[in-house]
PDB file of N, CA and C in Angstrom:
ATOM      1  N   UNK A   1     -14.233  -5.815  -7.185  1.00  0.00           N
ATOM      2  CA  UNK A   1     -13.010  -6.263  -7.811  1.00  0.00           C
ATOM      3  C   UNK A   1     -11.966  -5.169  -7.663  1.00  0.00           C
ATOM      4  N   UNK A   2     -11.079  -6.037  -6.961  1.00  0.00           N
ATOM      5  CA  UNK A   2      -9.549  -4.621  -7.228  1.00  0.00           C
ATOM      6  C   UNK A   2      -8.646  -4.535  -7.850  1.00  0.00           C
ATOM      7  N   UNK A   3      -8.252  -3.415  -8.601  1.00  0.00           N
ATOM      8  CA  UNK A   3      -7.344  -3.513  -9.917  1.00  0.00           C
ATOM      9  C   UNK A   3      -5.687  -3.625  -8.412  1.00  0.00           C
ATOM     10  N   UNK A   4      -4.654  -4.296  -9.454  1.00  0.00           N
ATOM     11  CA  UNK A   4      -3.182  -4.410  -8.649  1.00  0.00           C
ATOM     12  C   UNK A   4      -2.855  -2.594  -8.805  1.00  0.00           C
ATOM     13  N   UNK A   5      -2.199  -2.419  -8.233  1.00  0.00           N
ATOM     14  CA  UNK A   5      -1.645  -1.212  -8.107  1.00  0.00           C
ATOM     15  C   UNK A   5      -0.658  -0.976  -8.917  1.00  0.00           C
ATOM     16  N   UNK A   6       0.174  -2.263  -8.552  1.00  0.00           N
ATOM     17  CA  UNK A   6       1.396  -2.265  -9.368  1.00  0.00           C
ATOM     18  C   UNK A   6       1.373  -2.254 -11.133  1.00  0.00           C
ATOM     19  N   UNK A   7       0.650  -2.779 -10.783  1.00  0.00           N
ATOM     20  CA  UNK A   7       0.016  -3.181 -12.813  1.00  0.00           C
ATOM     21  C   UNK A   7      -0.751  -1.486 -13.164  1.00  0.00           C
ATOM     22  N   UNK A   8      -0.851  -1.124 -12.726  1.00  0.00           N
ATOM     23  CA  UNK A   8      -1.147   0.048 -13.576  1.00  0.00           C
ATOM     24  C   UNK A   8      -0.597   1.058 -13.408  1.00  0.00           C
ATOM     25  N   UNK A   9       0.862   1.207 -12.513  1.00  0.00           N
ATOM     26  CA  UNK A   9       2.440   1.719 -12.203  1.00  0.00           C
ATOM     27  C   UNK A   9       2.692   1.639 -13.336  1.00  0.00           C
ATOM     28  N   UNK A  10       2.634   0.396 -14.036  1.00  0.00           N
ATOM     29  CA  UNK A  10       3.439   0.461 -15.006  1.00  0.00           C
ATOM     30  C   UNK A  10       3.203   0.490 -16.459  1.00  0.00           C
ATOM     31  N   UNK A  11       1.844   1.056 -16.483  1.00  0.00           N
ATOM     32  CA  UNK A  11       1.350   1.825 -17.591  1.00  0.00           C
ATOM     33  C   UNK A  11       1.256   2.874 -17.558  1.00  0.00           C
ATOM     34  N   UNK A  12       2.235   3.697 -18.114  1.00  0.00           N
ATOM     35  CA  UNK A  12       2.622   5.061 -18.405  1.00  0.00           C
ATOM     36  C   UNK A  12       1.169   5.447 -18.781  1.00  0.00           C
ATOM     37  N   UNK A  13       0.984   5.467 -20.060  1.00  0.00           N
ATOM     38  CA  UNK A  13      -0.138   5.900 -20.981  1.00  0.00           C
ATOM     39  C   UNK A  13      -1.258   5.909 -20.021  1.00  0.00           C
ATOM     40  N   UNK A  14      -1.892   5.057 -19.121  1.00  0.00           N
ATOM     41  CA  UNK A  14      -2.790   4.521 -18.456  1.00  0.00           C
ATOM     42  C   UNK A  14      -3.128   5.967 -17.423  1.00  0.00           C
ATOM     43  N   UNK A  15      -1.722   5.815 -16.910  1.00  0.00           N
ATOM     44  CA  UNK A  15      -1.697   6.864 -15.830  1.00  0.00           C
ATOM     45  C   UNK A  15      -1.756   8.811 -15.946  1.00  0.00           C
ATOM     46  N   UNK A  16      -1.550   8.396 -17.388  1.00  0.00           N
ATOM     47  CA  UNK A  16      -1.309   9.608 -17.714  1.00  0.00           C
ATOM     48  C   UNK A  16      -2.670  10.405 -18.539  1.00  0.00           C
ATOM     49  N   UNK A  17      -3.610   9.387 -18.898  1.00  0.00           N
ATOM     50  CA  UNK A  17      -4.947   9.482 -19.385  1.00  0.00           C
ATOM     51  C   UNK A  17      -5.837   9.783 -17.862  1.00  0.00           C
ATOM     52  N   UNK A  18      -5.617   9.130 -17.357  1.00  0.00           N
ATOM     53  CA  UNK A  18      -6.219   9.595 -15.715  1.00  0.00           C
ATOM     54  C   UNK A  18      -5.949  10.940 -15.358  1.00  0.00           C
ATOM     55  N   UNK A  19      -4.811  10.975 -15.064  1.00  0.00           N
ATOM     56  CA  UNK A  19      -4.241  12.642 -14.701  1.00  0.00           C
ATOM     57  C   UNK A  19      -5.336  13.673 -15.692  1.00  0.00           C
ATOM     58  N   UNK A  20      -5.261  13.433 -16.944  1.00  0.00           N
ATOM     59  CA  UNK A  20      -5.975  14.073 -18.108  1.00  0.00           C
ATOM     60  C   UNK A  20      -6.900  13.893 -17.939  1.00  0.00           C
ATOM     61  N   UNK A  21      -7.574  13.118 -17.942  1.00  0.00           N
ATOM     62  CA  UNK A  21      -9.248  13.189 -17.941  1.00  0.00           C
ATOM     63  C   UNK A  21      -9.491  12.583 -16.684  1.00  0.00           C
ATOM     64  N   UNK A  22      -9.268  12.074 -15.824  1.00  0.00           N
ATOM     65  CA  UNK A  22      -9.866  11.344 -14.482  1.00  0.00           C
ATOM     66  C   UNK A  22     -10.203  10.208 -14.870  1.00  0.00           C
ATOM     67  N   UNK A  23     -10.400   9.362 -13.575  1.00  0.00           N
ATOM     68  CA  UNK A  23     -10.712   8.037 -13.927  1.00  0.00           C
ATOM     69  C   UNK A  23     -11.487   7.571 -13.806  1.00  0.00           C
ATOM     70  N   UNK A  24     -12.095   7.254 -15.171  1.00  0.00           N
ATOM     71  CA  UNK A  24     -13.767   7.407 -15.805  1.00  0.00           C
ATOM     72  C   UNK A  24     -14.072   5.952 -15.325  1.00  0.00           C
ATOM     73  N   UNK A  25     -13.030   5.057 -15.179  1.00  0.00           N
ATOM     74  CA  UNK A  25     -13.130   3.577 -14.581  1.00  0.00           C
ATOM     75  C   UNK A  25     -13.806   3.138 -12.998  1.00  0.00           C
ATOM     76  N   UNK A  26     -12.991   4.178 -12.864  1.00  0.00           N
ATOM     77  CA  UNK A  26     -13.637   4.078 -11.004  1.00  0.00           C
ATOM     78  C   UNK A  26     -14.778   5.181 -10.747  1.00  0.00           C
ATOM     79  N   UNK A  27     -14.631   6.019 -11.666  1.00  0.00           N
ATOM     80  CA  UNK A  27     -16.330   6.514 -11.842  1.00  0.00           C
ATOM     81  C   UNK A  27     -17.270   6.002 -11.911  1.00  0.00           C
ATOM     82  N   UNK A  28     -17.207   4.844 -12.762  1.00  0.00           N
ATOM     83  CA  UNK A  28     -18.285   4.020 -13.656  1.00  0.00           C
ATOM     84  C   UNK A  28     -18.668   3.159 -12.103  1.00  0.00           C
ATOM     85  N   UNK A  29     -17.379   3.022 -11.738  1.00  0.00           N
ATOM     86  CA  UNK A  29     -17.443   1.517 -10.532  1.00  0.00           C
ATOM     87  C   UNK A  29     -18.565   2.058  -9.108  1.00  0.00           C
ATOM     88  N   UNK A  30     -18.104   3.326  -8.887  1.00  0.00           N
ATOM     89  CA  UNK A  30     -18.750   3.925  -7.693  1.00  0.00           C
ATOM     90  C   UNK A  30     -20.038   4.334  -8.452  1.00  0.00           C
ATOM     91  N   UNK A  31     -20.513   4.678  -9.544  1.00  0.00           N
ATOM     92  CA  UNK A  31     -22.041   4.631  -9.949  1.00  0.00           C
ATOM     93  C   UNK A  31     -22.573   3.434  -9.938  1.00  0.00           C
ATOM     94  N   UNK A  32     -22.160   2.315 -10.470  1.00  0.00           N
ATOM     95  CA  UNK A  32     -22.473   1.051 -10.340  1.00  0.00           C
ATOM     96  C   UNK A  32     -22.986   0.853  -8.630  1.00  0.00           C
ATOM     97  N   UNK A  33     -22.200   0.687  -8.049  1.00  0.00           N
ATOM     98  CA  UNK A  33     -22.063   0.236  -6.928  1.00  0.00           C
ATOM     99  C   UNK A  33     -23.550   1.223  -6.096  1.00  0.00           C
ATOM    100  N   UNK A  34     -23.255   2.127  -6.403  1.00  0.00           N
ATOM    101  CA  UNK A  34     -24.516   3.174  -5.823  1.00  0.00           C
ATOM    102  C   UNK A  34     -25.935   2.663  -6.242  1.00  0.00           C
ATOM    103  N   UNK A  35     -25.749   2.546  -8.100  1.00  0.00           N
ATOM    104  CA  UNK A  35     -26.957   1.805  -7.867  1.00  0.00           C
ATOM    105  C   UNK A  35     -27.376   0.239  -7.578  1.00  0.00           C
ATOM    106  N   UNK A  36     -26.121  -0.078  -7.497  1.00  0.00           N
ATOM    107  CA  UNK A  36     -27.041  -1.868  -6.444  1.00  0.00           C
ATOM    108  C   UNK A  36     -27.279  -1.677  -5.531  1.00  0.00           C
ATOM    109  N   UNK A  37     -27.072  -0.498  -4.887  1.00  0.00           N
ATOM    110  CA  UNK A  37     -27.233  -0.019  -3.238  1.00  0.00           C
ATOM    111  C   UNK A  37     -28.614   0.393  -3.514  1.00  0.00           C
ATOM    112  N   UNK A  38     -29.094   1.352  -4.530  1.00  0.00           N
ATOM    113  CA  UNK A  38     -30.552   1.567  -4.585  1.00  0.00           C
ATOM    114  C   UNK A  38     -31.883   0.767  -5.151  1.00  0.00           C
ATOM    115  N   UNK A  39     -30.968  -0.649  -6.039  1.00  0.00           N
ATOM    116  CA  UNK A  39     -31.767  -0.749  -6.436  1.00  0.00           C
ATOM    117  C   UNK A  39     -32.270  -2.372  -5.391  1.00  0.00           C
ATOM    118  N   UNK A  40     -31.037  -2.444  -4.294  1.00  0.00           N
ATOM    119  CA  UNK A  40     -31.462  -3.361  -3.521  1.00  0.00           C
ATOM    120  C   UNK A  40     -32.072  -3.031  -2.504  1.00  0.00           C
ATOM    121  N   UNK A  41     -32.792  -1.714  -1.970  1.00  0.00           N
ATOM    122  CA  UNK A  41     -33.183  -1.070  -1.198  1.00  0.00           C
ATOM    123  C   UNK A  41     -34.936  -0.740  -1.728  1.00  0.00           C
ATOM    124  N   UNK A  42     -34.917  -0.856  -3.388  1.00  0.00           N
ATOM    125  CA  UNK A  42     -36.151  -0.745  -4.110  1.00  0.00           C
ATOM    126  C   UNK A  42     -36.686  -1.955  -3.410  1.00  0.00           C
ATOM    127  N   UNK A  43     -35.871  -3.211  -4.246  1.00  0.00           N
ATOM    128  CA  UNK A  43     -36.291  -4.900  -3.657  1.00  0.00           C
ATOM    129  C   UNK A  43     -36.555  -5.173  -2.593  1.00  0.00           C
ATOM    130  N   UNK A  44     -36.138  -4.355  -1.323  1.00  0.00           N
ATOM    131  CA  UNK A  44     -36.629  -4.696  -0.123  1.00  0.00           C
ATOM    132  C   UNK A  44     -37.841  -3.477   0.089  1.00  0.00           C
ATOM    133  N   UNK A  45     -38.315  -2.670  -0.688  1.00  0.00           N
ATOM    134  CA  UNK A  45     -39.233  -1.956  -0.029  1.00  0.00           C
ATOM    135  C   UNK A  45     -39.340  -0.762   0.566  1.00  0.00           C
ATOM    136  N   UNK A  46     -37.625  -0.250   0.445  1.00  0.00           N
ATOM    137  CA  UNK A  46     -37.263   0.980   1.070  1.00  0.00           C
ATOM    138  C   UNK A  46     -37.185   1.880  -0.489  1.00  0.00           C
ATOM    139  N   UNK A  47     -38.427   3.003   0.281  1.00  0.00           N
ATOM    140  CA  UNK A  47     -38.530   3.740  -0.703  1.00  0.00           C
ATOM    141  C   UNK A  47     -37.260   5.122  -0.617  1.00  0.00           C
ATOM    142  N   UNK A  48     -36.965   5.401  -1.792  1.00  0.00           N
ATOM    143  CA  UNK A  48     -35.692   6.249  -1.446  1.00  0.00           C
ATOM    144  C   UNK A  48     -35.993   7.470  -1.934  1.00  0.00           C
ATOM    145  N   UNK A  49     -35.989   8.557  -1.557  1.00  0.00           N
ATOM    146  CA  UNK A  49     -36.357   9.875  -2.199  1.00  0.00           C
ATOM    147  C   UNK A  49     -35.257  10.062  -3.527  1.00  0.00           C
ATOM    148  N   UNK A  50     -36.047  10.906  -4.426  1.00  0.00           N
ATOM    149  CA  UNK A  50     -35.637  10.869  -5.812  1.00  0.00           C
ATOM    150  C   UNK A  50     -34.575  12.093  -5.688  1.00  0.00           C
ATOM    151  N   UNK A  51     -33.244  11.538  -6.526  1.00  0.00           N
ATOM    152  CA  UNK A  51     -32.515  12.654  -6.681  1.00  0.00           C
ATOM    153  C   UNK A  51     -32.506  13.707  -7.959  1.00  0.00           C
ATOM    154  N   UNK A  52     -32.317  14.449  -7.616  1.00  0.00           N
ATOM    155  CA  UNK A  52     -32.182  15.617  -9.113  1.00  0.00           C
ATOM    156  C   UNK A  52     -30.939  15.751  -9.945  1.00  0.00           C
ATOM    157  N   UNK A  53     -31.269  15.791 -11.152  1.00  0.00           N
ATOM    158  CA  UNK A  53     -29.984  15.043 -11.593  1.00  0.00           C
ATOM    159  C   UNK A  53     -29.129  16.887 -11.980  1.00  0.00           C
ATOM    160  N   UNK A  54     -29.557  18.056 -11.677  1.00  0.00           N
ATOM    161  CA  UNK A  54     -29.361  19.452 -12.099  1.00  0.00           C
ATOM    162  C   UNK A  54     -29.843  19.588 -13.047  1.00  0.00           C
ATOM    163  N   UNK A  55     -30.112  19.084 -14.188  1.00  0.00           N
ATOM    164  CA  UNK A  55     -30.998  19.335 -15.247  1.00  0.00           C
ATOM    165  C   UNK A  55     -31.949  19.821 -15.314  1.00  0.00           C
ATOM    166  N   UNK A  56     -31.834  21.420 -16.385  1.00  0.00           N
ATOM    167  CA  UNK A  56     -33.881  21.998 -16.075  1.00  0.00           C
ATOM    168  C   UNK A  56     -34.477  21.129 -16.624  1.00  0.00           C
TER     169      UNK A  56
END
């Protein structure tokens, strides 16, 4: 799904929470998306080596 461009031009506040903290929206979207990529790769059988998340 793609947000309009224009429509969020014209939310000041919107744009300006991004600048400030980044955009936790299209963060969320590209983790999402990563995992239907892994977890449709589980469903077919492709085993995927495990990532480390940096955590001791």
């Amino acid at each position: 799904m793609k947000t309009d461009s224009t429509r969020t031009e014209e939310l000041p506040i919107y744009a300006s929470l991004i600048r400030e903290r980044g955009d936790v929206v299209e963060e969320a979207r590209a983790v999402a998306e990563e995992t239907q990529h892994q977890m449709a790769q589980a469903l077919n059988g492709v085993a995927a080596a495990p990532q480390e998340t940096g955590a001791p």
